[in-house]
PDB file of N, CA and C in Angstrom:
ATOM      1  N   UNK A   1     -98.420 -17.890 151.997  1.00  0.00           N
ATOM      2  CA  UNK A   1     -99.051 -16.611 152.136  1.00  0.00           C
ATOM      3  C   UNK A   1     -98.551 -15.677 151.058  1.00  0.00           C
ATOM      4  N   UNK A   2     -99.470 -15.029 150.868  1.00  0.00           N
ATOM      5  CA  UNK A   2     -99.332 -14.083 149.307  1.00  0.00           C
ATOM      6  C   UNK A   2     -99.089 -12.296 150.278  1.00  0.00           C
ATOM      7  N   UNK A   3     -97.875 -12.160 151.190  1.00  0.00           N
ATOM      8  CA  UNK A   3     -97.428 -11.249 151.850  1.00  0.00           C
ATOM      9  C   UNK A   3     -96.594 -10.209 151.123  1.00  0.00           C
ATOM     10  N   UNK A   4     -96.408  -9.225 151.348  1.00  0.00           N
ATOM     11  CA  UNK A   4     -95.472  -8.466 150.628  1.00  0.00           C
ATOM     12  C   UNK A   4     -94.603  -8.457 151.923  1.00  0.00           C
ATOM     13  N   UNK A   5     -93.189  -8.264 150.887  1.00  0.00           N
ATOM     14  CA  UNK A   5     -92.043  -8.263 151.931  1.00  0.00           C
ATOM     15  C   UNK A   5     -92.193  -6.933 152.594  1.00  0.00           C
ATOM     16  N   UNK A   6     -91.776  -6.428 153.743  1.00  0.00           N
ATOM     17  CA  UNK A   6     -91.966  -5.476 154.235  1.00  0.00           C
ATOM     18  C   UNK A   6     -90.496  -4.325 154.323  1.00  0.00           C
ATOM     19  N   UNK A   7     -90.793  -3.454 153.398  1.00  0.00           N
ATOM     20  CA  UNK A   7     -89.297  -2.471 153.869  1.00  0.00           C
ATOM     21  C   UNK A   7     -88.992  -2.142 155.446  1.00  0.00           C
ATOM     22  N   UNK A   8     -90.283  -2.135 156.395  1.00  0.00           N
ATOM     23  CA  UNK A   8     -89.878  -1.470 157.345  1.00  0.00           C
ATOM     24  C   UNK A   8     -89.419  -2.627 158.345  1.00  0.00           C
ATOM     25  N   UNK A   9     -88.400  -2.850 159.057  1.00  0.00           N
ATOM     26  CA  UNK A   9     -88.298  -4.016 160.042  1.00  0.00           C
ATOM     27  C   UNK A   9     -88.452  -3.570 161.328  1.00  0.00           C
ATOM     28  N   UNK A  10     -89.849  -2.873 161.410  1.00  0.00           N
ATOM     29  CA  UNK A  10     -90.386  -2.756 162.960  1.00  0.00           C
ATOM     30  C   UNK A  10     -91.546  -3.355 162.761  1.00  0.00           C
ATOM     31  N   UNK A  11     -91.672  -3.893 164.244  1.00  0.00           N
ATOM     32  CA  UNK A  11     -92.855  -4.496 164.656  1.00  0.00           C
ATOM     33  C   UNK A  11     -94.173  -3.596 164.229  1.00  0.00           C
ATOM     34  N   UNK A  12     -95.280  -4.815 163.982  1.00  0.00           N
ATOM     35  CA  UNK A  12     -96.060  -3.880 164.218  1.00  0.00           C
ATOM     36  C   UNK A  12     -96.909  -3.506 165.058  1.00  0.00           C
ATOM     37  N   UNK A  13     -97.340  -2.237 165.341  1.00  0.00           N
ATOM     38  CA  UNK A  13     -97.886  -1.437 166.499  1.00  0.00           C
ATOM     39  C   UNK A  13     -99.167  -1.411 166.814  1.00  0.00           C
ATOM     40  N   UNK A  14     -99.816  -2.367 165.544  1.00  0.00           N
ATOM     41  CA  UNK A  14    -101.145  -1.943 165.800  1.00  0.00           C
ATOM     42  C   UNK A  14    -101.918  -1.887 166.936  1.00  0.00           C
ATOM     43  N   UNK A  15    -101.652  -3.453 167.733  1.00  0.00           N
ATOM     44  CA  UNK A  15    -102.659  -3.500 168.999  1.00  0.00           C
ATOM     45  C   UNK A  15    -101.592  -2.411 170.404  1.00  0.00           C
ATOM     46  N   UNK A  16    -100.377  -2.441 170.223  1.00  0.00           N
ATOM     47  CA  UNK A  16    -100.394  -1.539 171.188  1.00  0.00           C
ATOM     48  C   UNK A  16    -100.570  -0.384 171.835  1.00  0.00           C
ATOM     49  N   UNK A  17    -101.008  -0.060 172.655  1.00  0.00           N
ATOM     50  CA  UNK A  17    -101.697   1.109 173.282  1.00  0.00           C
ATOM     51  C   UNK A  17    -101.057   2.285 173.074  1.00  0.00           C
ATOM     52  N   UNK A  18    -100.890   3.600 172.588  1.00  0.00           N
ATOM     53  CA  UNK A  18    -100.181   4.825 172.784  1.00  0.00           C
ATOM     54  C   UNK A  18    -100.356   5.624 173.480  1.00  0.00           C
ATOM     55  N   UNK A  19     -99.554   5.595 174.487  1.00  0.00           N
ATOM     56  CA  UNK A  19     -99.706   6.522 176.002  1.00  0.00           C
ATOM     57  C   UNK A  19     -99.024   7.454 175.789  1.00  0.00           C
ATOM     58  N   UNK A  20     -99.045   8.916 175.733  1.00  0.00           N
ATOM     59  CA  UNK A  20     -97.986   9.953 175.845  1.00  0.00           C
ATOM     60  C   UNK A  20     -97.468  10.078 177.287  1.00  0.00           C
ATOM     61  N   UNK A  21     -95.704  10.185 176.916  1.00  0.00           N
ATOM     62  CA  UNK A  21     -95.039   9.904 178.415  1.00  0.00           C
ATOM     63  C   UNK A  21     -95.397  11.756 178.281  1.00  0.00           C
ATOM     64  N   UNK A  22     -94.662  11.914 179.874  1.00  0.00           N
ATOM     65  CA  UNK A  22     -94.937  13.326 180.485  1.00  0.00           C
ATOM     66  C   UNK A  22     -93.718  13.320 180.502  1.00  0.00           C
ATOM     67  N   UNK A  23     -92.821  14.795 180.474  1.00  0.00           N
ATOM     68  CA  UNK A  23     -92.117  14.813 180.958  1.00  0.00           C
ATOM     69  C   UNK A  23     -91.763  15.176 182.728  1.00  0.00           C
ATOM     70  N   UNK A  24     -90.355  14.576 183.194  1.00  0.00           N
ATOM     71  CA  UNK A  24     -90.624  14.493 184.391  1.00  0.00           C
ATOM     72  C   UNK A  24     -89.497  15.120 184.584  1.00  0.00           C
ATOM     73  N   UNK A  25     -89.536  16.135 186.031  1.00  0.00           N
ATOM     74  CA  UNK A  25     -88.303  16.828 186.363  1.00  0.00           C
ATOM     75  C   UNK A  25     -87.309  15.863 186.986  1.00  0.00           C
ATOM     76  N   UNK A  26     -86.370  16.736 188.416  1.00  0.00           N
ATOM     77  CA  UNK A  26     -85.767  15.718 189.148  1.00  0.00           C
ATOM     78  C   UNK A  26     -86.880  14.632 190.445  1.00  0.00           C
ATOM     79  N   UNK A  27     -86.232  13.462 190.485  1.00  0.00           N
ATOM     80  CA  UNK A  27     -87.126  12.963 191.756  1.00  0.00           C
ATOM     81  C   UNK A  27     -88.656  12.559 190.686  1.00  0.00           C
ATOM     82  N   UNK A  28     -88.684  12.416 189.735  1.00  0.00           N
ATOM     83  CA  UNK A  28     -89.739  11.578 188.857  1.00  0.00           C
ATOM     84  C   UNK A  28     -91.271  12.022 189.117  1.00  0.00           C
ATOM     85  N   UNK A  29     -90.975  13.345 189.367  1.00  0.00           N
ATOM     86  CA  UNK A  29     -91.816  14.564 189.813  1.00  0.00           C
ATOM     87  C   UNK A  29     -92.121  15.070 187.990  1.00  0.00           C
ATOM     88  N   UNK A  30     -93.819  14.792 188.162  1.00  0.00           N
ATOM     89  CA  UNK A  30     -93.875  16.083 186.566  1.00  0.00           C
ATOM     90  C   UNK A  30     -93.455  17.415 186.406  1.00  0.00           C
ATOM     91  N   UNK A  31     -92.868  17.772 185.263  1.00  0.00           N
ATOM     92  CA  UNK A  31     -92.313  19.031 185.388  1.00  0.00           C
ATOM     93  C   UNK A  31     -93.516  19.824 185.780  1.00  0.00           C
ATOM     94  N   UNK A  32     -92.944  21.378 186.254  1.00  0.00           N
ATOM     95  CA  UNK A  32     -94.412  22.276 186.384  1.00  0.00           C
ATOM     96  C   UNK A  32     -94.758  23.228 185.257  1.00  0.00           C
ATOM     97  N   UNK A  33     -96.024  23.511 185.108  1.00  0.00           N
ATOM     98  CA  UNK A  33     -96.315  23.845 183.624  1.00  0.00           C
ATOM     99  C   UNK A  33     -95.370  25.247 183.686  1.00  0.00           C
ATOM    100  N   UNK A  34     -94.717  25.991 182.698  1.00  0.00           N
ATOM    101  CA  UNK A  34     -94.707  27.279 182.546  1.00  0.00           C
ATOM    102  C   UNK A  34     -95.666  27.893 182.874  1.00  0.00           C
ATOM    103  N   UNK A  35     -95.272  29.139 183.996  1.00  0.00           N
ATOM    104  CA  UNK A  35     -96.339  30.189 183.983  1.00  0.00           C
ATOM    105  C   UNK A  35     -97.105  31.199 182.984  1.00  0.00           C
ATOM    106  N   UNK A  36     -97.758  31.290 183.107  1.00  0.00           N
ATOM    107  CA  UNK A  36     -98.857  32.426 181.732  1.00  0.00           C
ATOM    108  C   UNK A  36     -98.836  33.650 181.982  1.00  0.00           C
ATOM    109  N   UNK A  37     -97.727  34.572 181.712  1.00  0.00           N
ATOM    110  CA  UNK A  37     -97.888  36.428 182.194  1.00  0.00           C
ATOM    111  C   UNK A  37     -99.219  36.500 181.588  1.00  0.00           C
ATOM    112  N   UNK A  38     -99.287  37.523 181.951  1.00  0.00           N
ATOM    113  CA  UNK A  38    -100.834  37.697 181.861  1.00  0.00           C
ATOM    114  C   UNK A  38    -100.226  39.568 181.480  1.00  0.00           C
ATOM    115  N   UNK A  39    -101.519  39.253 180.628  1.00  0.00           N
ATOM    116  CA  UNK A  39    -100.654  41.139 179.799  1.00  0.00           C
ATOM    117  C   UNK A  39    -101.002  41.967 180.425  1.00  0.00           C
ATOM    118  N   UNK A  40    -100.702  42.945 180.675  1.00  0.00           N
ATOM    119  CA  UNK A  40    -100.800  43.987 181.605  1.00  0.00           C
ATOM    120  C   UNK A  40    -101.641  44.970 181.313  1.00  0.00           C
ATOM    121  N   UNK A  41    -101.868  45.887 182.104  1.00  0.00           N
ATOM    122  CA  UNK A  41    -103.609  46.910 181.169  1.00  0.00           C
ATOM    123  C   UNK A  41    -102.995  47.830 180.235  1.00  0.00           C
ATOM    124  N   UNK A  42    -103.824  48.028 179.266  1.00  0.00           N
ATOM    125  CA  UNK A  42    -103.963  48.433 178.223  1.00  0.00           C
ATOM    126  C   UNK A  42    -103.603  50.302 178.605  1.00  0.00           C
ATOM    127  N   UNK A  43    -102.894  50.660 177.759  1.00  0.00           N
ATOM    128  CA  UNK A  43    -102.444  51.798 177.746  1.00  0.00           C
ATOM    129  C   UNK A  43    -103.326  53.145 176.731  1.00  0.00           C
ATOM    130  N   UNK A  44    -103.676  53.635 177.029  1.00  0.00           N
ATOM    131  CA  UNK A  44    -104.522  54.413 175.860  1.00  0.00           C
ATOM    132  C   UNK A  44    -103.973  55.656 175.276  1.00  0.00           C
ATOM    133  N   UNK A  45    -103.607  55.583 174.122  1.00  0.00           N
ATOM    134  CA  UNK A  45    -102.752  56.928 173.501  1.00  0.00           C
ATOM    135  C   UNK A  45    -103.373  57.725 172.885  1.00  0.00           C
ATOM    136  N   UNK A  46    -103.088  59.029 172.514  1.00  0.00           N
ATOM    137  CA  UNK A  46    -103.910  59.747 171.162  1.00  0.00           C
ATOM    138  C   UNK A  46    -103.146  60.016 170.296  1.00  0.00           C
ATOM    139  N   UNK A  47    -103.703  60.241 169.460  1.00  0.00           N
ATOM    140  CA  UNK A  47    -103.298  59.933 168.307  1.00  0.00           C
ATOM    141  C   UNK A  47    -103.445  61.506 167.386  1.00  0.00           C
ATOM    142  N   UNK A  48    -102.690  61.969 166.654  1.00  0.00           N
ATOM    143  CA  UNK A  48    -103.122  63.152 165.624  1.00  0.00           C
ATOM    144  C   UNK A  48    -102.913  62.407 164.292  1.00  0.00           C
ATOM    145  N   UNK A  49    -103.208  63.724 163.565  1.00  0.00           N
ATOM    146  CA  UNK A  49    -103.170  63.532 161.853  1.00  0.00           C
ATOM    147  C   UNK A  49    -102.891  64.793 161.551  1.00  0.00           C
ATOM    148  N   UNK A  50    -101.875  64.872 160.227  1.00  0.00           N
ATOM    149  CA  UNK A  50    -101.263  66.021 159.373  1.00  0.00           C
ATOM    150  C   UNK A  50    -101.545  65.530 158.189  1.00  0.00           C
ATOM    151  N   UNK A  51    -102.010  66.074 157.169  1.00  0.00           N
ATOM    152  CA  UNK A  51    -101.588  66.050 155.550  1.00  0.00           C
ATOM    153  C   UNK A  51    -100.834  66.989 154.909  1.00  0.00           C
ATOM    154  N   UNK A  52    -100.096  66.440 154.406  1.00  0.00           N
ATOM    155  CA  UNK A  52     -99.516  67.412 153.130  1.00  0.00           C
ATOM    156  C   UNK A  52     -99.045  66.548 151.722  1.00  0.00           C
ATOM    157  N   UNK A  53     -99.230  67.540 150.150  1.00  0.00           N
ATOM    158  CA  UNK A  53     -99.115  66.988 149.611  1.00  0.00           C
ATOM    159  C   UNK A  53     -97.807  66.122 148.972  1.00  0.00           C
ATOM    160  N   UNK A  54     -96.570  67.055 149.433  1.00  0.00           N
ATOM    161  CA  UNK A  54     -95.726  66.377 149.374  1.00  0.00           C
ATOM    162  C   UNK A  54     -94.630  66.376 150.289  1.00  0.00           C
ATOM    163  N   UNK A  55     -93.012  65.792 150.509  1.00  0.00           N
ATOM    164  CA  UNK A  55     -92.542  65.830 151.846  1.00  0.00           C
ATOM    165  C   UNK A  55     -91.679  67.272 151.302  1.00  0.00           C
ATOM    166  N   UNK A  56     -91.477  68.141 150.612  1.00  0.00           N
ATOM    167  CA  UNK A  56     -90.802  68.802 150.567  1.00  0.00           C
ATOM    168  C   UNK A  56     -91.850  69.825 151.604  1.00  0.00           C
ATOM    169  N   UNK A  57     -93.308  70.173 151.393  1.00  0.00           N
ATOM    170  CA  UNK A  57     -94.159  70.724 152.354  1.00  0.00           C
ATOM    171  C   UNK A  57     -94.164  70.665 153.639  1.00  0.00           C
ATOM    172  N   UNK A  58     -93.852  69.299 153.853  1.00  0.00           N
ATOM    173  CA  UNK A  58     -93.407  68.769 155.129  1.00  0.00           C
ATOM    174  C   UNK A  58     -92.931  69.021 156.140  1.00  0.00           C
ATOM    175  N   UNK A  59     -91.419  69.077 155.453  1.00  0.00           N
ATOM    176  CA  UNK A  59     -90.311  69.622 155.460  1.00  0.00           C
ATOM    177  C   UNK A  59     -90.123  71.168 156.358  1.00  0.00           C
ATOM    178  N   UNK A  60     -90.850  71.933 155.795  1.00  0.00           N
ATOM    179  CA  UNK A  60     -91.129  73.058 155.632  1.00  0.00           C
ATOM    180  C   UNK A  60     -91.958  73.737 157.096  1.00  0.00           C
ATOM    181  N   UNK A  61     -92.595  72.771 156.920  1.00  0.00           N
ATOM    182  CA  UNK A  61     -93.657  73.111 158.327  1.00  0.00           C
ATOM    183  C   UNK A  61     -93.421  72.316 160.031  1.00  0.00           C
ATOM    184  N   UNK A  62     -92.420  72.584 159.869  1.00  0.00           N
ATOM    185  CA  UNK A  62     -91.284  71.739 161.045  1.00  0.00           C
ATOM    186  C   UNK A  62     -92.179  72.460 162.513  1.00  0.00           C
ATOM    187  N   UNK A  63     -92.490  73.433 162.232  1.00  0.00           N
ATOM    188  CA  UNK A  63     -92.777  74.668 163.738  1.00  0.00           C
ATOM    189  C   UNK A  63     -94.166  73.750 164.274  1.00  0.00           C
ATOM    190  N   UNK A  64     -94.831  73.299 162.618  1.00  0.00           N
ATOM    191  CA  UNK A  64     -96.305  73.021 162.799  1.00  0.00           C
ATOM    192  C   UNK A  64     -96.453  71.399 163.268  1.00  0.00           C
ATOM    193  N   UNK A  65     -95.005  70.873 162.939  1.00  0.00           N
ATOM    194  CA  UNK A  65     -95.520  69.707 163.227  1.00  0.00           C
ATOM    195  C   UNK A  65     -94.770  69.064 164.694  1.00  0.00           C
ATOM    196  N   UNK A  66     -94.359  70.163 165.668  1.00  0.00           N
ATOM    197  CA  UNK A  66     -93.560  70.197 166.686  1.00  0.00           C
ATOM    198  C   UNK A  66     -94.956  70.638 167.769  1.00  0.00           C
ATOM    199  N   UNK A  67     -95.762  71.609 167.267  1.00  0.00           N
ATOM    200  CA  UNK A  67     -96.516  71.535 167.637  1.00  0.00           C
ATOM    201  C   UNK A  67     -97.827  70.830 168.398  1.00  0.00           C
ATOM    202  N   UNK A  68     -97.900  70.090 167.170  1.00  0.00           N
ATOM    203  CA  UNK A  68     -98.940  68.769 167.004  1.00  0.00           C
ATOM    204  C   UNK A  68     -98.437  67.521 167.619  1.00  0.00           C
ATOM    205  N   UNK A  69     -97.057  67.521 167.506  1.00  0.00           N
ATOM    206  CA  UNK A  69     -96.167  66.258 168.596  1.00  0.00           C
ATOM    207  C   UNK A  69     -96.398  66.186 170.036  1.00  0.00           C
ATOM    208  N   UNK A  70     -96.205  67.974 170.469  1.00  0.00           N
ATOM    209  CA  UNK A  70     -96.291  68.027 171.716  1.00  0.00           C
ATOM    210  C   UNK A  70     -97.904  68.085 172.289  1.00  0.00           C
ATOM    211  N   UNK A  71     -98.928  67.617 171.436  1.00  0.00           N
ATOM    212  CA  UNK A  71    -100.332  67.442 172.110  1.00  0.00           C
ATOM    213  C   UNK A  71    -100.480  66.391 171.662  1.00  0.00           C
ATOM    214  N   UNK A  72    -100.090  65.323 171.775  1.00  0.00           N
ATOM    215  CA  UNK A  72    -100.674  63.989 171.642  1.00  0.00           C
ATOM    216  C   UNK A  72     -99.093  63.029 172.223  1.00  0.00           C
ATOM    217  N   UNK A  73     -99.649  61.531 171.869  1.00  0.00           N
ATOM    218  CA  UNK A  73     -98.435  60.389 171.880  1.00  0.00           C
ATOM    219  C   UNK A  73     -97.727  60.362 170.629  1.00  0.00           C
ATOM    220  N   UNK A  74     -98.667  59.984 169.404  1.00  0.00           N
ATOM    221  CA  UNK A  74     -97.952  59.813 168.140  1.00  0.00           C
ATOM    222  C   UNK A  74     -98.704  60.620 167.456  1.00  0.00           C
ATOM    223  N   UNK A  75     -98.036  61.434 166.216  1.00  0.00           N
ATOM    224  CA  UNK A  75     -98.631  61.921 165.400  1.00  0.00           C
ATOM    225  C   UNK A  75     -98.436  61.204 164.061  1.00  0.00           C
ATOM    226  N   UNK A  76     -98.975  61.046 163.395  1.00  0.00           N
ATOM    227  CA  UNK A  76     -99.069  60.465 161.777  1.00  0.00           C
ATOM    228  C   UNK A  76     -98.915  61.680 160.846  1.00  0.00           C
ATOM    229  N   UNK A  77     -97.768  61.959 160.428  1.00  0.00           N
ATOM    230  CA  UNK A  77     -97.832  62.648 159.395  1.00  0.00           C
ATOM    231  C   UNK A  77     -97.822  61.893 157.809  1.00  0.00           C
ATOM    232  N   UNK A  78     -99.050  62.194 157.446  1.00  0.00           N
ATOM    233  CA  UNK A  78     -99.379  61.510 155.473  1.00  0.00           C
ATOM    234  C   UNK A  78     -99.099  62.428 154.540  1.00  0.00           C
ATOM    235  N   UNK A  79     -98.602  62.008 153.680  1.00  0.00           N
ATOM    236  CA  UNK A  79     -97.947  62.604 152.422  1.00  0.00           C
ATOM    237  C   UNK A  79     -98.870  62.061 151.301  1.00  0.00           C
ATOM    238  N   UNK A  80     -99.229  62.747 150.057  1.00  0.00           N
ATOM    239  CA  UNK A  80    -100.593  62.235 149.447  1.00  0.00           C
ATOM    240  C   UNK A  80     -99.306  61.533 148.485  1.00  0.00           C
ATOM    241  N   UNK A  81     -98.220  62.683 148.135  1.00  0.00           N
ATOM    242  CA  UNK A  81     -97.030  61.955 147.243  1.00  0.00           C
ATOM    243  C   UNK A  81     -96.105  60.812 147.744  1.00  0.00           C
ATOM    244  N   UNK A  82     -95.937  60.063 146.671  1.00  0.00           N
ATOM    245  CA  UNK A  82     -95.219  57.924 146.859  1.00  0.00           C
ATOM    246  C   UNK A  82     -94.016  58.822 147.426  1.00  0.00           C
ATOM    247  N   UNK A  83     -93.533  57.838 147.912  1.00  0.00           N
ATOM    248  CA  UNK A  83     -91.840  58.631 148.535  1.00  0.00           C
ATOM    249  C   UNK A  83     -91.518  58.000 149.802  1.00  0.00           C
ATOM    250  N   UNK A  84     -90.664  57.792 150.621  1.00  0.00           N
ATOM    251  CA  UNK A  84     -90.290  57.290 151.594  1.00  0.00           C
ATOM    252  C   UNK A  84     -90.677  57.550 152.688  1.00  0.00           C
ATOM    253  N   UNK A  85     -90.560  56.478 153.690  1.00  0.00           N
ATOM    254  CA  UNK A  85     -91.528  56.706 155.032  1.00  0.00           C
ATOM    255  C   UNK A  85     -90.333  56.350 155.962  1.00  0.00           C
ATOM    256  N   UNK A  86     -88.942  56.755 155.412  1.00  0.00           N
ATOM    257  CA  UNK A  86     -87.734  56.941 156.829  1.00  0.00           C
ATOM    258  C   UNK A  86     -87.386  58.058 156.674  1.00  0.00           C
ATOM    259  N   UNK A  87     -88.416  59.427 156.063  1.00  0.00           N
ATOM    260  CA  UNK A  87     -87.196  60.768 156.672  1.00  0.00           C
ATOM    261  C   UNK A  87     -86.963  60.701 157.630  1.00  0.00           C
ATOM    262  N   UNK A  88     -85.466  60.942 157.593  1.00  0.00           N
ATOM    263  CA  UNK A  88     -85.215  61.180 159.203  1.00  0.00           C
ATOM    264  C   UNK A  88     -85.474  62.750 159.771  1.00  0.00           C
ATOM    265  N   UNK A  89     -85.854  63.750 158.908  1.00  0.00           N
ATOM    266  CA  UNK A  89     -86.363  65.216 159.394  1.00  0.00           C
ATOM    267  C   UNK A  89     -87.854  64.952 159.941  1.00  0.00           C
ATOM    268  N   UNK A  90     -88.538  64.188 159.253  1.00  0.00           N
ATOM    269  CA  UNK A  90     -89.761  64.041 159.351  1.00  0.00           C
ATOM    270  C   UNK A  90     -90.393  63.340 160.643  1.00  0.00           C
ATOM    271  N   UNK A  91     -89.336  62.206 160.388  1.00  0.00           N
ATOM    272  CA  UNK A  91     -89.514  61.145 161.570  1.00  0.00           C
ATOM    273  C   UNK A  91     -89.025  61.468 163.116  1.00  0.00           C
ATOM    274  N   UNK A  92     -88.844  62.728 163.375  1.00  0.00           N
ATOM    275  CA  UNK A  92     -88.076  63.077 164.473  1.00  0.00           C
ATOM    276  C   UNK A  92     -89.800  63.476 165.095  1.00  0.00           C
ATOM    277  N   UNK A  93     -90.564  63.754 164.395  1.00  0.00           N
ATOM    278  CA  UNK A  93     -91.636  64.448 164.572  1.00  0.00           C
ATOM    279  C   UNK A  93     -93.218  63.343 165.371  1.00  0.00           C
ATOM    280  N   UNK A  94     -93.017  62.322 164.467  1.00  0.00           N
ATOM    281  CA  UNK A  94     -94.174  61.272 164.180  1.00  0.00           C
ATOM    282  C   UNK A  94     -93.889  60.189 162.904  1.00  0.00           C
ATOM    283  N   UNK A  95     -94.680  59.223 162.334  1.00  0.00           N
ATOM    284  CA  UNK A  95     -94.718  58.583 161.748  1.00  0.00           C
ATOM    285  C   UNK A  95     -95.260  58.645 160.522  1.00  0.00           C
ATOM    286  N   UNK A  96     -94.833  58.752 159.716  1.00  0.00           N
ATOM    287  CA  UNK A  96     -94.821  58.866 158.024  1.00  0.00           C
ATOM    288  C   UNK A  96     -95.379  58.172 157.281  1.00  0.00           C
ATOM    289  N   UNK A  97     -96.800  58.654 156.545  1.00  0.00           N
ATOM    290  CA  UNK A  97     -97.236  57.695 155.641  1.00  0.00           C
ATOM    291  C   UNK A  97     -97.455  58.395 154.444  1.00  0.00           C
ATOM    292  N   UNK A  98     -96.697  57.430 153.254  1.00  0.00           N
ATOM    293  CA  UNK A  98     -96.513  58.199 152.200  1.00  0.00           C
ATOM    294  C   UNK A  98     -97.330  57.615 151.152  1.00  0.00           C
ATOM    295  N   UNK A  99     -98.266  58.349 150.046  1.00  0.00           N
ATOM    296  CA  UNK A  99     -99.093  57.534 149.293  1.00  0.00           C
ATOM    297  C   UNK A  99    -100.580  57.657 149.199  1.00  0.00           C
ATOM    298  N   UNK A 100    -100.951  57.318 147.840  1.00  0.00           N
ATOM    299  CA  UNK A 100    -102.231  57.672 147.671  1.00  0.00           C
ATOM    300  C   UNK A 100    -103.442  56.770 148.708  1.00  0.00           C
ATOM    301  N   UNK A 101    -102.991  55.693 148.840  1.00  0.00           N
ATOM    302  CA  UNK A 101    -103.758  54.278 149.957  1.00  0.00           C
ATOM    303  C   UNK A 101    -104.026  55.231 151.157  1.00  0.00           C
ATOM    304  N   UNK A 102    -102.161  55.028 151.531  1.00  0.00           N
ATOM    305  CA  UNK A 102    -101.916  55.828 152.998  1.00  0.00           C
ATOM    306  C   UNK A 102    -103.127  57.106 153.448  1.00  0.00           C
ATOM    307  N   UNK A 103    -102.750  58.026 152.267  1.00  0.00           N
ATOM    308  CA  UNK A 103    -103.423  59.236 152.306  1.00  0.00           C
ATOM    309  C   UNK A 103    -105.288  58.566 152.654  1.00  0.00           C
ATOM    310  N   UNK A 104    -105.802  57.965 151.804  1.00  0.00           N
ATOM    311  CA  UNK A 104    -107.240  57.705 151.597  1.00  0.00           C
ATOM    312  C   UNK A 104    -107.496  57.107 153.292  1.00  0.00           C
ATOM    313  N   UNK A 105    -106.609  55.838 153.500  1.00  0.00           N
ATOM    314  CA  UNK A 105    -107.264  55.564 154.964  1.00  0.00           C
ATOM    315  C   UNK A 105    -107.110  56.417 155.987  1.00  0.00           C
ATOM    316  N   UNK A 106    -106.062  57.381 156.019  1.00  0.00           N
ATOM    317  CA  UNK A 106    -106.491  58.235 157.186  1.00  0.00           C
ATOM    318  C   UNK A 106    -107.070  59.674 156.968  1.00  0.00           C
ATOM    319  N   UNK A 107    -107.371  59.799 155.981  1.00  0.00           N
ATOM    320  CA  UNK A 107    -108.505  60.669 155.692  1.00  0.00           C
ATOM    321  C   UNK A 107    -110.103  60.058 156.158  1.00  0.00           C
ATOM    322  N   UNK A 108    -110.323  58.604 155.897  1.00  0.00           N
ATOM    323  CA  UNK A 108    -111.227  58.049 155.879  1.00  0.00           C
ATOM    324  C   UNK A 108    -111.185  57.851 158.115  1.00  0.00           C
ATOM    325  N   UNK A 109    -109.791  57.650 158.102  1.00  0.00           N
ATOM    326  CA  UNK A 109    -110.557  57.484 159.828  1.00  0.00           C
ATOM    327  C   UNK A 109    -110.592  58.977 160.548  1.00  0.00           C
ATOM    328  N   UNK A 110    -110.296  60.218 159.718  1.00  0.00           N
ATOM    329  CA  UNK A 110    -110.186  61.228 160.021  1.00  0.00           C
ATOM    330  C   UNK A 110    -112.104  61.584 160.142  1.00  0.00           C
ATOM    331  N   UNK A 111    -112.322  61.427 158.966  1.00  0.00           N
ATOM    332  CA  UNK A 111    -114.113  61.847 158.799  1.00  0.00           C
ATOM    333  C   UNK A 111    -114.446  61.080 159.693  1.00  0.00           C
ATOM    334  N   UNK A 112    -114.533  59.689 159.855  1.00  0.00           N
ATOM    335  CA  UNK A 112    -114.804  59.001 160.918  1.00  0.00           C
ATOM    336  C   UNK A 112    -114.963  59.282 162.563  1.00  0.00           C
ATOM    337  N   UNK A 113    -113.942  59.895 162.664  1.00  0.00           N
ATOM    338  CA  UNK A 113    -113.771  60.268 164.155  1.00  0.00           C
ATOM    339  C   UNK A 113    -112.610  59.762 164.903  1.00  0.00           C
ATOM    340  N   UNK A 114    -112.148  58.526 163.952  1.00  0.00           N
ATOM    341  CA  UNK A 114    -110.976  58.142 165.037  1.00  0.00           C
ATOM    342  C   UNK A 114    -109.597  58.747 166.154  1.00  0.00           C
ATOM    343  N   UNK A 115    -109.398  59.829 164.881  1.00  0.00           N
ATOM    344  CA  UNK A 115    -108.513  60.368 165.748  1.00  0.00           C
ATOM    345  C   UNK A 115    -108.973  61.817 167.062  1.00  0.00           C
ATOM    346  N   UNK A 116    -110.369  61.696 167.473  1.00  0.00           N
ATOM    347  CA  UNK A 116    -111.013  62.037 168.577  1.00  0.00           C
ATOM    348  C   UNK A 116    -111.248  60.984 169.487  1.00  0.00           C
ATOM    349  N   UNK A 117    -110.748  59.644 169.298  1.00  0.00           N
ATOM    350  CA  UNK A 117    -110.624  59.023 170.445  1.00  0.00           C
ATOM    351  C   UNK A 117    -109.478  58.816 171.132  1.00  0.00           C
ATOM    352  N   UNK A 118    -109.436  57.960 172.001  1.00  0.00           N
ATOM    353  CA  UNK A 118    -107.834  57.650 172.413  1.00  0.00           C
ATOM    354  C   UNK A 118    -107.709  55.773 171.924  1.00  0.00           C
ATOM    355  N   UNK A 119    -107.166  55.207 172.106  1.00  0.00           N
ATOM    356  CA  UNK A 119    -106.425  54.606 171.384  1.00  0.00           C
ATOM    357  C   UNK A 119    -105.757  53.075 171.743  1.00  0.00           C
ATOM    358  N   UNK A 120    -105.301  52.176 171.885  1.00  0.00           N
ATOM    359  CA  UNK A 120    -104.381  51.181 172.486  1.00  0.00           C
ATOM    360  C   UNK A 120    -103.144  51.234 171.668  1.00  0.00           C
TER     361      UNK A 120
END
């Protein structure tokens, strides 16, 4: 026979059947599946919006944006100027988006209407 030697020295498997074993708890009992939480209802928030052009403005308007905190869940304050989104003066307030992108999409869900709805 014109065979090639074989590197692997296991049998081969072809004709036998492949059954997946289960696993089994104690007493040769199948385990029981994990339960599925099931997510809980949906919470609905509102949402505001602030612009300014830069965080030193920001900064500045502390009265205005204490304001706007206390009528909603989260407020988004956007900065049109690049710059960091961990002030911690800022961030005591709402959430910081700094940037020309930033600025454009929530201007864009501003005309929109989004932030007249509520929210998940």
């Amino acid at each position: 026979m014109n065979k090639r030697p074989s590197s692997n020295n296991a049998p081969d498997n072809k004709a036998r059947s492949r059954r997946r074993r289960r696993p089994t708890g104690p007493g040769g009992q199948p385990k029981a599946e994990p339960e599925v939480v099931k997510k809980s209802a949906s919470v609905l928030k509102k949402y505001s919006v602030t612009f300014y052009e830069n965080h030193n403005l920001a900064r500045e308007d502390t009265a205005k944006l204490q304001e706007l905190k206390s009528e909603c869940d989260q407020l988004n304050i956007v900065v049109k100027a690049e710059g960091t989104m961990d002030d911690p003066e800022l961030t005591q307030f709402g959430r910081i988006y700094a940037g020309e992108a930033w600025h454009l999409i929530h201007k864009r869900r501003q005309d929109d209407g989004w932030y007249n709805e509520m929210h998940e």
